[in-house]
N, C-alpha and C. Protein backbone atom coordinates (compact mmCIF):
# COMPACT_ATOMS: atom_id res chain seq x y z
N UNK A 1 -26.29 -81.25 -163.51
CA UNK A 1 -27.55 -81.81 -163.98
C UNK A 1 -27.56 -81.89 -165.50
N UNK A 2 -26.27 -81.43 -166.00
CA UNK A 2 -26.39 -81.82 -167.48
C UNK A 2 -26.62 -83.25 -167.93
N UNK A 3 -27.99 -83.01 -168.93
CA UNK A 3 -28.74 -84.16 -169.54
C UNK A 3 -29.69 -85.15 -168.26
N UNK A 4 -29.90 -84.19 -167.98
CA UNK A 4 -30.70 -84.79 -166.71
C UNK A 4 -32.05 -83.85 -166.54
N UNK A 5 -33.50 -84.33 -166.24
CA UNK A 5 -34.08 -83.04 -165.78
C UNK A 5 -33.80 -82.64 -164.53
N UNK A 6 -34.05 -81.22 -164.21
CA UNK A 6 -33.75 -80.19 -163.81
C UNK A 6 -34.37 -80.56 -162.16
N UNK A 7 -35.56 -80.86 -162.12
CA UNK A 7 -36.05 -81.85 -160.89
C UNK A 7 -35.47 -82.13 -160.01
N UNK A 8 -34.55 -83.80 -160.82
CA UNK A 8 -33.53 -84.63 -160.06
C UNK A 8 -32.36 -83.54 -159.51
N UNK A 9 -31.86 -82.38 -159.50
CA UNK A 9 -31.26 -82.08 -159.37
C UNK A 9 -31.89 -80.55 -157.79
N UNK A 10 -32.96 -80.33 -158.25
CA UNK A 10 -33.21 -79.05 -157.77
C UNK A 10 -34.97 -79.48 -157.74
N UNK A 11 -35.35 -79.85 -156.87
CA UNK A 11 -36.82 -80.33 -156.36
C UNK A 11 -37.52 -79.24 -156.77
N UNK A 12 -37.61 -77.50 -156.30
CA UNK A 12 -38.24 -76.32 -156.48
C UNK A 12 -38.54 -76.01 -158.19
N UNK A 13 -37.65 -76.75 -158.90
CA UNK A 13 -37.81 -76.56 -160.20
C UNK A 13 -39.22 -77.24 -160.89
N UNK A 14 -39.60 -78.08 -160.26
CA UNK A 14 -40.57 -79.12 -160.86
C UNK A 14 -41.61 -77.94 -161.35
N UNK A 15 -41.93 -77.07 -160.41
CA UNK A 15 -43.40 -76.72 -160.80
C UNK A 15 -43.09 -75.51 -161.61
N UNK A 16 -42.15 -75.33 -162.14
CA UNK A 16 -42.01 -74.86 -163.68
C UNK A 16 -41.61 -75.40 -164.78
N UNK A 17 -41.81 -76.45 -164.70
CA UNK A 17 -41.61 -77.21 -165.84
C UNK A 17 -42.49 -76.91 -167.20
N UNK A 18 -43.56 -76.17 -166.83
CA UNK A 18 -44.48 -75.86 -168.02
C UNK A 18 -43.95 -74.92 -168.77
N UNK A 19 -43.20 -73.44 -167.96
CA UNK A 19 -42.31 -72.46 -168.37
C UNK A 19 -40.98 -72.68 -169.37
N UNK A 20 -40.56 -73.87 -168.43
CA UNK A 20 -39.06 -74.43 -169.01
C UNK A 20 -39.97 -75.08 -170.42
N UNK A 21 -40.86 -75.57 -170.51
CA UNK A 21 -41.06 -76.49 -172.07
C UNK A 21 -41.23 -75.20 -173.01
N UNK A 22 -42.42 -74.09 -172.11
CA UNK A 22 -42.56 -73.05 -173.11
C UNK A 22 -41.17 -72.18 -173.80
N UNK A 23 -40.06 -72.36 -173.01
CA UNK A 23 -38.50 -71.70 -173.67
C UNK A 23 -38.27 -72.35 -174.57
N UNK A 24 -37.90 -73.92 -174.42
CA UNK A 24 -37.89 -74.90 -175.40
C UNK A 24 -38.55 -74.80 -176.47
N UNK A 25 -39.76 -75.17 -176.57
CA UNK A 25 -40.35 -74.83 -177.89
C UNK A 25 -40.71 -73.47 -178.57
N UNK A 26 -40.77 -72.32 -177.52
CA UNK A 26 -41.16 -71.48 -178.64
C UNK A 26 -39.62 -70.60 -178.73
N UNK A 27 -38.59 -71.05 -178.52
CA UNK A 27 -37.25 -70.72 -178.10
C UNK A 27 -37.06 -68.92 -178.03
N UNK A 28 -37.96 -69.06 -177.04
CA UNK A 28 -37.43 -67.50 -176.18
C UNK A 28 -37.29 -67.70 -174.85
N UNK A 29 -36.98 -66.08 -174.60
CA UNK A 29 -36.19 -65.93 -173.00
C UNK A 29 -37.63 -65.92 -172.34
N UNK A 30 -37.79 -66.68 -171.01
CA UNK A 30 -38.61 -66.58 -170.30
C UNK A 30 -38.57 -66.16 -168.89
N UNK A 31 -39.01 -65.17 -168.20
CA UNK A 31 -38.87 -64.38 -167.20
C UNK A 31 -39.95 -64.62 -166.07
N UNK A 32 -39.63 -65.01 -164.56
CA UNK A 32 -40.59 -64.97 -163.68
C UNK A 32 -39.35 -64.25 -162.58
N UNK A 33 -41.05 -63.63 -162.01
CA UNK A 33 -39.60 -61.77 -161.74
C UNK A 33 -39.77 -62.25 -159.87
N UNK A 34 -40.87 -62.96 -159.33
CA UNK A 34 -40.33 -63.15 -158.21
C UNK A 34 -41.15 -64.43 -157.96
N UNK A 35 -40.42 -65.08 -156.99
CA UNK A 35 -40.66 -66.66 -156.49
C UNK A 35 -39.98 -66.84 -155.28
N UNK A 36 -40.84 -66.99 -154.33
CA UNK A 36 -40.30 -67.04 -152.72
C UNK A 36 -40.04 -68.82 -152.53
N UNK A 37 -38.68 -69.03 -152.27
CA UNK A 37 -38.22 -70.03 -151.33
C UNK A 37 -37.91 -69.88 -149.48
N UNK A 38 -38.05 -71.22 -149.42
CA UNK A 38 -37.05 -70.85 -147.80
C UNK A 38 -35.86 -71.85 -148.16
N UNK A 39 -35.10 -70.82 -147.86
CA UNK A 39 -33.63 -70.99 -147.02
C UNK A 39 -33.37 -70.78 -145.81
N UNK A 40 -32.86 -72.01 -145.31
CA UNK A 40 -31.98 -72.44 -143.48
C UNK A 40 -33.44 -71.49 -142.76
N UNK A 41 -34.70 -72.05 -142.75
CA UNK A 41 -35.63 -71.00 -142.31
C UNK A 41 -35.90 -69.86 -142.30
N UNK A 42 -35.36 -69.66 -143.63
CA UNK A 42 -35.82 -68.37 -143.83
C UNK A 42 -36.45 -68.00 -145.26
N UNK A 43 -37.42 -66.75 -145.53
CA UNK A 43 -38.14 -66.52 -146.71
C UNK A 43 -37.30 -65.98 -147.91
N UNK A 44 -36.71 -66.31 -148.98
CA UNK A 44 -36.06 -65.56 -149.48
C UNK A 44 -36.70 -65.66 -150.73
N UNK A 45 -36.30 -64.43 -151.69
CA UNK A 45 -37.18 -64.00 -153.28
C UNK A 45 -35.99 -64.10 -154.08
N UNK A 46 -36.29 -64.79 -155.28
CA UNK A 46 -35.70 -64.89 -156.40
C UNK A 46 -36.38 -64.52 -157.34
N UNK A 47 -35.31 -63.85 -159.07
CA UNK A 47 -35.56 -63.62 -159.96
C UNK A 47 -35.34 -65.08 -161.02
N UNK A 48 -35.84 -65.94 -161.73
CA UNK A 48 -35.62 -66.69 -162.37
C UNK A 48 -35.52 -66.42 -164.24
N UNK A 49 -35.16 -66.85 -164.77
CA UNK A 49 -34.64 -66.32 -166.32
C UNK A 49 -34.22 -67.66 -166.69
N UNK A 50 -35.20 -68.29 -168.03
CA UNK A 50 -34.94 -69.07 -168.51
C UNK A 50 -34.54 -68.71 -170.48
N UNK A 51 -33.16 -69.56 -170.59
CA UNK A 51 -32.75 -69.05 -171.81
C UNK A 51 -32.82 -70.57 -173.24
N UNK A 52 -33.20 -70.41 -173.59
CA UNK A 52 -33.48 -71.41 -174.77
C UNK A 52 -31.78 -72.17 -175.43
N UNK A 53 -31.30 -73.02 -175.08
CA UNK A 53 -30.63 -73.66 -175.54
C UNK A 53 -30.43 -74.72 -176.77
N UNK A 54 -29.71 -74.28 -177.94
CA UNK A 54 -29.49 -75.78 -179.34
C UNK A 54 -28.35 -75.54 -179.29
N UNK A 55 -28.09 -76.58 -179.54
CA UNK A 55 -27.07 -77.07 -180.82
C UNK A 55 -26.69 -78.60 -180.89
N UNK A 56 -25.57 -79.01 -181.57
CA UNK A 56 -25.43 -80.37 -182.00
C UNK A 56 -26.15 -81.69 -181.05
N UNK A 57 -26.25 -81.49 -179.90
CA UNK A 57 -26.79 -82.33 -178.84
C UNK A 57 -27.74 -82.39 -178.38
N UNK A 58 -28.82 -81.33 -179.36
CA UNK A 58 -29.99 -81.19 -178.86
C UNK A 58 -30.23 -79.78 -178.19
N UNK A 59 -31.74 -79.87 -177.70
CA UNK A 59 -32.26 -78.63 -177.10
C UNK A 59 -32.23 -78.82 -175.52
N UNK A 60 -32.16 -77.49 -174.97
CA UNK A 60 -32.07 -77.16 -173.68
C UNK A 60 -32.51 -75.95 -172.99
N UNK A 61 -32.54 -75.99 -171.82
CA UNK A 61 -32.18 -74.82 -171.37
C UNK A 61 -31.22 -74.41 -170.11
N UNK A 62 -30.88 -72.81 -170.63
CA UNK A 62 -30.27 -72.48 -169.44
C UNK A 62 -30.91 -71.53 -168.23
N UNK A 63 -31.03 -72.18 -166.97
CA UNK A 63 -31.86 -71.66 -165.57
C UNK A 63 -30.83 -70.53 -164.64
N UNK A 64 -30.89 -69.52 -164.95
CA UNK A 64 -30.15 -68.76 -163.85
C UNK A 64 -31.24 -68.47 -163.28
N UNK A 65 -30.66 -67.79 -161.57
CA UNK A 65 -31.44 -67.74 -160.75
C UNK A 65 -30.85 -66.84 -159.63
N UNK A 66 -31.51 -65.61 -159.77
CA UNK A 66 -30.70 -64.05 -159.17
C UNK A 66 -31.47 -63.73 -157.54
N UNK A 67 -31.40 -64.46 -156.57
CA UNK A 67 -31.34 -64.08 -155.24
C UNK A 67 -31.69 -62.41 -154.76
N UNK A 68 -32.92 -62.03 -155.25
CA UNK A 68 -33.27 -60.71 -155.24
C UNK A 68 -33.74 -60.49 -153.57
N UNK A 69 -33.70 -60.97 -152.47
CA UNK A 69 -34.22 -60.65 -151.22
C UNK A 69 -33.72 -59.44 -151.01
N UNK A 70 -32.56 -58.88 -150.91
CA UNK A 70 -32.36 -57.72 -150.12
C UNK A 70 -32.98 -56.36 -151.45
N UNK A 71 -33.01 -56.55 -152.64
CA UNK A 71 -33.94 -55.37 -153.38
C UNK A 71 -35.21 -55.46 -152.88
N UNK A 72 -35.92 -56.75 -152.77
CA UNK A 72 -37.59 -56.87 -152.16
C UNK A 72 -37.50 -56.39 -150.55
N UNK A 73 -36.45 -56.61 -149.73
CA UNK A 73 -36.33 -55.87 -148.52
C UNK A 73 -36.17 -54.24 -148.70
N UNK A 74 -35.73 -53.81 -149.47
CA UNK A 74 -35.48 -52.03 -149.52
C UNK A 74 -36.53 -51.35 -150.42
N UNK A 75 -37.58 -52.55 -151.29
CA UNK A 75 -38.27 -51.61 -151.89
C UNK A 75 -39.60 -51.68 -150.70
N UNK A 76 -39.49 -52.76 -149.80
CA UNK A 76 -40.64 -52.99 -148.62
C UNK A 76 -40.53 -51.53 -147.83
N UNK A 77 -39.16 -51.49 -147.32
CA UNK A 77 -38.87 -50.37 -146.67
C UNK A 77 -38.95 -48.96 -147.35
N UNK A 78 -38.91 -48.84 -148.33
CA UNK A 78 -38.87 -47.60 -148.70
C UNK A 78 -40.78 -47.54 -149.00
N UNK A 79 -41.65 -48.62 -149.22
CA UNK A 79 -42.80 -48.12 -149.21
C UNK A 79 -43.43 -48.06 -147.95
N UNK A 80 -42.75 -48.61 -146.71
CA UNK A 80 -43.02 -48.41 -145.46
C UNK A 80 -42.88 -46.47 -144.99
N UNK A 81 -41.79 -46.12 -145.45
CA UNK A 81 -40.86 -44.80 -145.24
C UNK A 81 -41.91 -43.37 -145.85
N UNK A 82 -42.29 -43.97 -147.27
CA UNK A 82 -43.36 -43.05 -147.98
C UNK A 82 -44.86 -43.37 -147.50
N UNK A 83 -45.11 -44.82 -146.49
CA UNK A 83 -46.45 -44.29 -145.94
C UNK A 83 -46.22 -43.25 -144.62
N UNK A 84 -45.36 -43.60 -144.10
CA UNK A 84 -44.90 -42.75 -142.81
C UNK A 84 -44.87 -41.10 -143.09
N UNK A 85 -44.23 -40.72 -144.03
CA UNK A 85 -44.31 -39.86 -144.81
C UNK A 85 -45.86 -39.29 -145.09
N UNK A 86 -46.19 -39.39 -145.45
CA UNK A 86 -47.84 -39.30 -145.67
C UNK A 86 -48.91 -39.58 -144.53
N UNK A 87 -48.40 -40.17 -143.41
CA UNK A 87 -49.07 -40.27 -142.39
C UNK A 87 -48.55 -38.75 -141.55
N UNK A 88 -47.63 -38.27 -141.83
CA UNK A 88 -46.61 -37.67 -140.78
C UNK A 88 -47.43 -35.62 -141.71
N UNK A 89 -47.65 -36.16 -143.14
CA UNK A 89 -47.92 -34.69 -143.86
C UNK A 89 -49.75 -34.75 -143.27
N UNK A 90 -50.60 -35.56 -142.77
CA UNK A 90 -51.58 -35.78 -142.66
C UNK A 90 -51.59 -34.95 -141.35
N UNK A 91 -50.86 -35.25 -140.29
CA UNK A 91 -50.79 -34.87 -138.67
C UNK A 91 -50.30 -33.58 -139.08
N UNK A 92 -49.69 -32.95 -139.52
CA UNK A 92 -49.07 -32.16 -139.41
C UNK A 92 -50.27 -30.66 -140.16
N UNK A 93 -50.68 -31.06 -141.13
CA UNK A 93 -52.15 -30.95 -141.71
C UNK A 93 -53.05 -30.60 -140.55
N UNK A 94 -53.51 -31.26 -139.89
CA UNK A 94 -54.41 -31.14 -138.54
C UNK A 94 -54.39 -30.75 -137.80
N UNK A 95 -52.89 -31.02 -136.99
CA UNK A 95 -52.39 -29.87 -136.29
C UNK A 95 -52.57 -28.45 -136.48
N UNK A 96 -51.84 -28.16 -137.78
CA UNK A 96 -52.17 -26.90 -138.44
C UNK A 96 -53.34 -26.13 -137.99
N UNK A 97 -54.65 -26.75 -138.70
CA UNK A 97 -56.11 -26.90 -138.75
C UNK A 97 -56.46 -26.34 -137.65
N UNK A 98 -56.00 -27.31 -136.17
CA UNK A 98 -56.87 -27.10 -134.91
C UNK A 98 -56.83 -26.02 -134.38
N UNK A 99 -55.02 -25.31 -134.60
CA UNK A 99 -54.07 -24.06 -134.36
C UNK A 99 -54.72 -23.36 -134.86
């Protein structure tokens, strides 16, 4: 997609285009920490990081894009694990109690 917008290349990009101008002009790193696509039917979370690009040819930027689903799957689970946890010190609490 070099010298092309980002769009024609990648449809999901459009509706940051306001982000991508804000790297451009105020030339810093710009960070959106999660953004759900589907892939082959399925929900997946990305980290996006936009980096301010110059030189001789003009301004740009560069779009990486870090596929974070399985960290958003283990931090789901581990706050699933610590309510269980706390449901489990609650019963155990009561039990106590009735004894």
């Amino acid at each position: 997609a070099l010298n092309q917008p980002i769009f024609l290349a990648f449809e999901p990009m459009r509706s940051f285009l306001p982000q991508i101008k804000h790297t451009v002009e105020r030339h810093s790193v710009t960070k959106i920490e999660r953004v759900n696509w589907i892939k082959n039917d399925e929900a997946r979370h990305y980290a996006l990081t936009f980096y301010p690009l110059t030189g001789d040819a003009g301004r740009g930027v560069v779009i990486r894009i870090d596929d974070i689903t399985q960290r958003i799957s283990l931090e789901e689970m581990m706050v699933q694990s610590e309510k269980m946890l706390s449901v489990g010190g609650l019963a155990a609490g009561m039990a106590h109690e009735i004894n």
